[in-house]
C-alpha atoms as a PDB file:
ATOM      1  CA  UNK A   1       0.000   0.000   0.000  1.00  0.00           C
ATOM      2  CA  UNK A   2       2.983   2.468   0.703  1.00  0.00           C
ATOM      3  CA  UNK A   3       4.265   1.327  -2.630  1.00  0.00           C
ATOM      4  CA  UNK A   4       1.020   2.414  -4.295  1.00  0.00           C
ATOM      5  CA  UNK A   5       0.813   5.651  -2.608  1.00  0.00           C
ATOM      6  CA  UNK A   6       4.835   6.434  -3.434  1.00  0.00           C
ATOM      7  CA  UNK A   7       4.206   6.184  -6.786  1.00  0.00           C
ATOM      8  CA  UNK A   8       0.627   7.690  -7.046  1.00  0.00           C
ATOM      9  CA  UNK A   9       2.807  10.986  -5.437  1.00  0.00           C
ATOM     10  CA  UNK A  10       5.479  10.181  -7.835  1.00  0.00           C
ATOM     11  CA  UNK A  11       3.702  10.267 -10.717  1.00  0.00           C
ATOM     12  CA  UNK A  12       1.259  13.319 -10.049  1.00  0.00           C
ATOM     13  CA  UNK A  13       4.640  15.543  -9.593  1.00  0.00           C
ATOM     14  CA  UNK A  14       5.890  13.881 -12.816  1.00  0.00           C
ATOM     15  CA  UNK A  15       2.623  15.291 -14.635  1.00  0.00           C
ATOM     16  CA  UNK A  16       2.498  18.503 -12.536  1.00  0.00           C
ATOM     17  CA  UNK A  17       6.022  19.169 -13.885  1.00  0.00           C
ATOM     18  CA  UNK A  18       5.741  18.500 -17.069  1.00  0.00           C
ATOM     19  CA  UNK A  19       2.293  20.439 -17.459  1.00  0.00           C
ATOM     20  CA  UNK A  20       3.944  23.191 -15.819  1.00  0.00           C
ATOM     21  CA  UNK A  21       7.331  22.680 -18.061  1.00  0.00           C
ATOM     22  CA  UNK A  22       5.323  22.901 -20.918  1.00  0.00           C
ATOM     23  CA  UNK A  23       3.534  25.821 -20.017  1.00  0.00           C
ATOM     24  CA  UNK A  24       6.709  27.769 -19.375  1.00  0.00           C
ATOM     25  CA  UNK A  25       7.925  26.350 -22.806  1.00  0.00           C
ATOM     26  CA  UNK A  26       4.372  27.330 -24.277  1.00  0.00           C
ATOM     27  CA  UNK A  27       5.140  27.189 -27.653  1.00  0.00           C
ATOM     28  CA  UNK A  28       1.665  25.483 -28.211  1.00  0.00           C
ATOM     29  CA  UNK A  29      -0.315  27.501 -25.812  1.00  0.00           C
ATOM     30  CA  UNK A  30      -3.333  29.151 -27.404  1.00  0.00           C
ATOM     31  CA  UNK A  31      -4.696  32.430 -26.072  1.00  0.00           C
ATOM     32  CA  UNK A  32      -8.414  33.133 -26.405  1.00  0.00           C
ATOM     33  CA  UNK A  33      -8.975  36.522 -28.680  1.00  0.00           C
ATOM     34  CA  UNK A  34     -11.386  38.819 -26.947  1.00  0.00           C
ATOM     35  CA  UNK A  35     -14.180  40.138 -29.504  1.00  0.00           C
ATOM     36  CA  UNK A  36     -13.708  43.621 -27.702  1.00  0.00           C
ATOM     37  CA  UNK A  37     -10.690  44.687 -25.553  1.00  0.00           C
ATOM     38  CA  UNK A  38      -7.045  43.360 -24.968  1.00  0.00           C
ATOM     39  CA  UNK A  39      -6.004  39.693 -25.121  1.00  0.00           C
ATOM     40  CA  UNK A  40      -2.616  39.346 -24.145  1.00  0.00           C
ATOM     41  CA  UNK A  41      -0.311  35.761 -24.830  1.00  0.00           C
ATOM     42  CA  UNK A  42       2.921  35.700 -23.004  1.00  0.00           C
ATOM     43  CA  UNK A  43       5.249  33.494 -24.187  1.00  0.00           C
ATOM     44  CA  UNK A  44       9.331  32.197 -23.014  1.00  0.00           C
ATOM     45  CA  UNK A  45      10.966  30.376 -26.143  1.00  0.00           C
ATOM     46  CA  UNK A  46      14.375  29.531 -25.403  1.00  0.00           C
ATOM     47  CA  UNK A  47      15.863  32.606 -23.390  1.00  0.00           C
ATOM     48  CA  UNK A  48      13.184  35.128 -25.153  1.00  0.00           C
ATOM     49  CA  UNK A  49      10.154  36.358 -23.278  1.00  0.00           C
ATOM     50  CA  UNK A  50       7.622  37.232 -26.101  1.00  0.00           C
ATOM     51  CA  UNK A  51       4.402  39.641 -25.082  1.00  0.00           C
ATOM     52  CA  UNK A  52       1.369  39.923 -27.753  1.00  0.00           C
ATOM     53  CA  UNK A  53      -1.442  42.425 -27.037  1.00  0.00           C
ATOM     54  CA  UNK A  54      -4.166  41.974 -29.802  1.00  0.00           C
ATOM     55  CA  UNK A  55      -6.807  45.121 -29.175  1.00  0.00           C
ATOM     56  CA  UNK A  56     -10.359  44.460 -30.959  1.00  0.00           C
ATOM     57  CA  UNK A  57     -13.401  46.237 -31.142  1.00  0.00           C
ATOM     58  CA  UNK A  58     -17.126  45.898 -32.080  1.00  0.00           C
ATOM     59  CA  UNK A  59     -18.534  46.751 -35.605  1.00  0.00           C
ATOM     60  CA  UNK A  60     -22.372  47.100 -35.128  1.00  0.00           C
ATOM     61  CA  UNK A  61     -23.233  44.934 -38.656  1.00  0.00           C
ATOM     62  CA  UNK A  62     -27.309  44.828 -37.881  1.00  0.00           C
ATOM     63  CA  UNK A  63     -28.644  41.698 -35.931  1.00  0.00           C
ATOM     64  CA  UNK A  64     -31.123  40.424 -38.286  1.00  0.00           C
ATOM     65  CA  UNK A  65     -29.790  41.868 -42.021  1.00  0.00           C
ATOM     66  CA  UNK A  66     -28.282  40.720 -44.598  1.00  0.00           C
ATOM     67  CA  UNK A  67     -24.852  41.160 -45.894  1.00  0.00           C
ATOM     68  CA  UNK A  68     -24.864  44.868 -47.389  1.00  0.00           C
ATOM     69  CA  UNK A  69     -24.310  44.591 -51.350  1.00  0.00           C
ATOM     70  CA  UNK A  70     -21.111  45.962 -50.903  1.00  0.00           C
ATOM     71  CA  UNK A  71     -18.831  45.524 -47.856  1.00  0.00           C
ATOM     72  CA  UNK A  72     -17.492  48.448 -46.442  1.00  0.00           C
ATOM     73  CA  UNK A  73     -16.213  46.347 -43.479  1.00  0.00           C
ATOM     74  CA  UNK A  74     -13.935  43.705 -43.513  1.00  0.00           C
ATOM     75  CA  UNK A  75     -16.804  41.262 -41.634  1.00  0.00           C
ATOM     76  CA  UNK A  76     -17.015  38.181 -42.753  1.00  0.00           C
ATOM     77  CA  UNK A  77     -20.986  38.302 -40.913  1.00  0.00           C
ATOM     78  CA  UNK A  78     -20.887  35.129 -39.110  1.00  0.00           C
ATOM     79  CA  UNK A  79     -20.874  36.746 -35.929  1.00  0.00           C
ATOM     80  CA  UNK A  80     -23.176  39.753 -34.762  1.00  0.00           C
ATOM     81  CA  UNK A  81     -21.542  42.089 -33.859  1.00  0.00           C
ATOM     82  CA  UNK A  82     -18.505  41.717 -35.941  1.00  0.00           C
ATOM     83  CA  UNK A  83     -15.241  41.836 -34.051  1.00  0.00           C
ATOM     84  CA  UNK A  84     -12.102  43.936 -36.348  1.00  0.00           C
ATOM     85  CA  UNK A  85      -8.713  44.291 -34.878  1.00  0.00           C
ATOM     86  CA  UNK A  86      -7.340  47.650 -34.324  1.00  0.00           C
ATOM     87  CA  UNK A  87      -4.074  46.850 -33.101  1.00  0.00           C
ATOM     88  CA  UNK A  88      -1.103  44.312 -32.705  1.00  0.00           C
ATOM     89  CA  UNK A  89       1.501  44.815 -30.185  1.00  0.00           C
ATOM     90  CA  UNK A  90       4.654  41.995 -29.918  1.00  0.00           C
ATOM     91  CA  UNK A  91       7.832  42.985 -27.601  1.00  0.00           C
ATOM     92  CA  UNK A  92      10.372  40.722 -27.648  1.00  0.00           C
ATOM     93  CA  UNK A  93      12.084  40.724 -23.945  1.00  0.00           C
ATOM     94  CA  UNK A  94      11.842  44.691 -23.299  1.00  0.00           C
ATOM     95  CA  UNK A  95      11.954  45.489 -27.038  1.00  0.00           C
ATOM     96  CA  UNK A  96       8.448  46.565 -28.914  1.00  0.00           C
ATOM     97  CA  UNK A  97       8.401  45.590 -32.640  1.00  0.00           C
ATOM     98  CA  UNK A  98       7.441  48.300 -35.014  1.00  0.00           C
ATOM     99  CA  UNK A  99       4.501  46.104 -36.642  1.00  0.00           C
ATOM    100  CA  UNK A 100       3.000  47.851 -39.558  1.00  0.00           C
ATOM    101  CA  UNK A 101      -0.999  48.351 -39.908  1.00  0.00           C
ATOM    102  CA  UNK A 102      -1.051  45.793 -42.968  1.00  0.00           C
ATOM    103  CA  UNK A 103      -0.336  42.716 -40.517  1.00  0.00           C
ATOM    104  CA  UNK A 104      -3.571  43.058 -38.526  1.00  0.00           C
ATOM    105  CA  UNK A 105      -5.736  45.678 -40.687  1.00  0.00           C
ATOM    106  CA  UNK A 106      -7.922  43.043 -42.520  1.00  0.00           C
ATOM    107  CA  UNK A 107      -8.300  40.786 -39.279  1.00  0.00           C
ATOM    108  CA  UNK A 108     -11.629  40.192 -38.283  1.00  0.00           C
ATOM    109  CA  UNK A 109     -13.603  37.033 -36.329  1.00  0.00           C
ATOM    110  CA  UNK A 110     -10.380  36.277 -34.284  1.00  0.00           C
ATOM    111  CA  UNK A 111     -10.932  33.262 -32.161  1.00  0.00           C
ATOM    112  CA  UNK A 112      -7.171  32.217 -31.160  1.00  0.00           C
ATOM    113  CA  UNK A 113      -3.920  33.275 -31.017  1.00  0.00           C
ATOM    114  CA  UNK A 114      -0.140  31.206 -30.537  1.00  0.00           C
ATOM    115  CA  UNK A 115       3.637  31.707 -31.071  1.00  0.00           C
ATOM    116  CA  UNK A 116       5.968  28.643 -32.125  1.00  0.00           C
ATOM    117  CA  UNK A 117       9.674  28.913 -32.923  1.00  0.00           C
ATOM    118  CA  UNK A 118      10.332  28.606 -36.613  1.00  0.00           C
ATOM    119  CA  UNK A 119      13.731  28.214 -37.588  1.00  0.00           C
ATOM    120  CA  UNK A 120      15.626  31.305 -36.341  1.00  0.00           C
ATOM    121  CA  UNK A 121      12.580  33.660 -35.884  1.00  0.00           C
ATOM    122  CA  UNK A 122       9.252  32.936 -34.474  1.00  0.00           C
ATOM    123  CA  UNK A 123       5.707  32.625 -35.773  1.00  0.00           C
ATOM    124  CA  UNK A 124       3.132  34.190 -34.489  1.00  0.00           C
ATOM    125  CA  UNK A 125      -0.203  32.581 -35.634  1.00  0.00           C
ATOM    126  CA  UNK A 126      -3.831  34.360 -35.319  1.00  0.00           C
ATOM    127  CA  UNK A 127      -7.002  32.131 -36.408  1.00  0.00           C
ATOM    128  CA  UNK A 128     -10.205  33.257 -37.310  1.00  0.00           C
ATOM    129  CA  UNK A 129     -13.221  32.937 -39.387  1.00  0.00           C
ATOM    130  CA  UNK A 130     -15.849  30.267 -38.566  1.00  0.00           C
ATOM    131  CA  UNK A 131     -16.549  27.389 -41.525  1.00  0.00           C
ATOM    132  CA  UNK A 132     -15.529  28.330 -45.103  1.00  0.00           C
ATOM    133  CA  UNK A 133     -14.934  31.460 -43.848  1.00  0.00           C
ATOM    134  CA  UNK A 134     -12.341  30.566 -41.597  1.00  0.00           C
ATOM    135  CA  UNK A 135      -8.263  31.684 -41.716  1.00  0.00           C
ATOM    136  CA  UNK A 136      -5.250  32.100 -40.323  1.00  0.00           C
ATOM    137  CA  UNK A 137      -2.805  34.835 -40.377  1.00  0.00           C
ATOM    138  CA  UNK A 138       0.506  33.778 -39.758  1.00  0.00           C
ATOM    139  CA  UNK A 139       3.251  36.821 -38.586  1.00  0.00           C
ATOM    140  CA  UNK A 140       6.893  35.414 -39.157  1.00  0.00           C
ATOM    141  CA  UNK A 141       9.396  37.942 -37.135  1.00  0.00           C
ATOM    142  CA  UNK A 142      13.269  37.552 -35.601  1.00  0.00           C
ATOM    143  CA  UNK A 143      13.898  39.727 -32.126  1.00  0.00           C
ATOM    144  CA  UNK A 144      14.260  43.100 -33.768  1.00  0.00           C
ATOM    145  CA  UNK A 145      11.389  43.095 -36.492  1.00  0.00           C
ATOM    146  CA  UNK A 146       8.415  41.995 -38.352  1.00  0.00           C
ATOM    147  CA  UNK A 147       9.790  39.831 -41.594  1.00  0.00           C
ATOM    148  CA  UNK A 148       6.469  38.022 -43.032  1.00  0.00           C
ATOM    149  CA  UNK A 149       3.006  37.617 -43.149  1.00  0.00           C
ATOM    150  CA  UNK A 150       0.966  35.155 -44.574  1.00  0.00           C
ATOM    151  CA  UNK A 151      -2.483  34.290 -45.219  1.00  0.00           C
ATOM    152  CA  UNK A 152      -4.018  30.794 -45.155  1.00  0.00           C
ATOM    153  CA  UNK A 153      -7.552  29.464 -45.911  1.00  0.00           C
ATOM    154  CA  UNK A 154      -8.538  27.297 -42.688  1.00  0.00           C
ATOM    155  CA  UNK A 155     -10.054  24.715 -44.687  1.00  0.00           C
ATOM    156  CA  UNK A 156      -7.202  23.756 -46.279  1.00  0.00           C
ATOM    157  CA  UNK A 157      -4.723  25.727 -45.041  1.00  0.00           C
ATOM    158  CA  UNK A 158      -3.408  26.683 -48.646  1.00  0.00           C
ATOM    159  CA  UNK A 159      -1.557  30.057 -48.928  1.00  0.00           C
ATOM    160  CA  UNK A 160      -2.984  32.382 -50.530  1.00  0.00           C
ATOM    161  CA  UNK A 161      -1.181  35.688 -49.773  1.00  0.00           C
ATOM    162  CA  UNK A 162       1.838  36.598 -48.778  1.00  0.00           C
ATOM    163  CA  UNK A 163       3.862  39.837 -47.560  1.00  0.00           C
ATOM    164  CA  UNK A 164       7.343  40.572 -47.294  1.00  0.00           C
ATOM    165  CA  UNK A 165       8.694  43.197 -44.995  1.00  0.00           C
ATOM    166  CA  UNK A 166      11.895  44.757 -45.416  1.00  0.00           C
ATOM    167  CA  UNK A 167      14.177  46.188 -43.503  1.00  0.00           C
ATOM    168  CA  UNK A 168      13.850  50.053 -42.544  1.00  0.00           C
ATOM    169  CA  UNK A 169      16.121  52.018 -44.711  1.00  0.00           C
ATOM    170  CA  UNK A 170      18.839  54.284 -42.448  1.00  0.00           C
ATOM    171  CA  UNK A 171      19.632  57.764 -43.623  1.00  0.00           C
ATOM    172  CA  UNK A 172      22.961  59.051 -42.053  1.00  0.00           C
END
C-alpha cells in the first residue's frame, strides 16, 4: 500500500512538472482573442520572453440583415456584432516591434492566437473565421522586427497571400 501511494505521489509531480514545463515552454499555448478589448499571450521560447497584445473592437453589422451589397467592413458576418482588430503589439524581452498596420488591418472574427519557434525567428499565428470562412494569419518575425506575413484558408490551409517586410532604410 505504501508502494502504491509512493508512486501515485510520484507520478502526479511527474505530470504537474511536465504540465507546468510545458507551459513555461508554451510554444503550443493558445490564447483566447477577446471580440472587444485586450487579449494578451505571453510566451518564453528559449531565453526570449515574447508579449502579444491583440486590441479588438465591435462593428455594429445589424442583428437580423443581410450582408450589405457591398462591404465596407472587412466582416465576414458570421458573428453579430462583428469583431475587427485595431491593433497588434509583440515585444520581444523589453523590445516593442514596429509592426505595420497591414499585418492586422484586414483581421476580423479572431478566435485564437499562438507563437511557435520557426527556424531562427518565431511565428506568431492568429485564427479566425468560422466554416468556409475561416483563416489564419501567420506573422513570421526575428527579435528586432516583423519579416512576413501570410495568409491561409482554414479549410485547407493553402496560402494564398503573402507579404514581405523589409528592412527600414537608415539615412545618415
Amino acid at each position: 500500500m505504501k508502494n502504491v501511494r509512493i508512486m501515485s505521489i510520484a507520478l502526479a509531480f511527474c505530470t504537474c512538472s511536465f504540465l507546468a514545463f510545458g507551459q513555461s515552454k508554451t510554444e503550443d499555448m493558445q490564447v483566447a482573442i477577446s471580440s472587444q478589448g485586450d487579449s494578451v499571450l505571453k510566451v518564453s521560447i528559449g531565453k526570449r520572453q515574447i508579449r502579444v497584445v491583440v486590441n479588438t473592437a465591435h462593428i455594429l453589422i445589424g442583428e437580423h440583415q443581410p450582408p450589405d451589397k457591398e462591404q465596407l467592413t472587412n466582416c465576414l458576418y458570421t458573428r453579430r456584432p462583428c469583431s475587427q482588430v485595431r491593433n497588434v503589439g509583440i515585444w520581444v524581452g523589453d523590445k516593442r516591434l514596429v509592426v505595420p498596420r497591414s499585418v492586422f488591418a484586414d483581421c476580423t472574427e479572431l478566435n485564437v492566437m499562438y507563437i511557435s519557434k520557426a527556424d531562427k525567428m518565431f511565428e506568431l499565428i492568429l485564427s479566425g473565421g468560422d466554416g468556409a470562412e475561416s483563416y489564419s494569419v501567420r506573422v513570421y518575425f526575428d527579435p528586432d522586427r516583423i519579416l512576413r506575413r501570410e495568409v491561409y484558408d482554414g479549410e485547407t490551409d493553402k496560402l494564398y497571400e503573402t507579404t514581405t517586410y523589409m528592412p527600414p532604410v537608415v539615412v545618415n
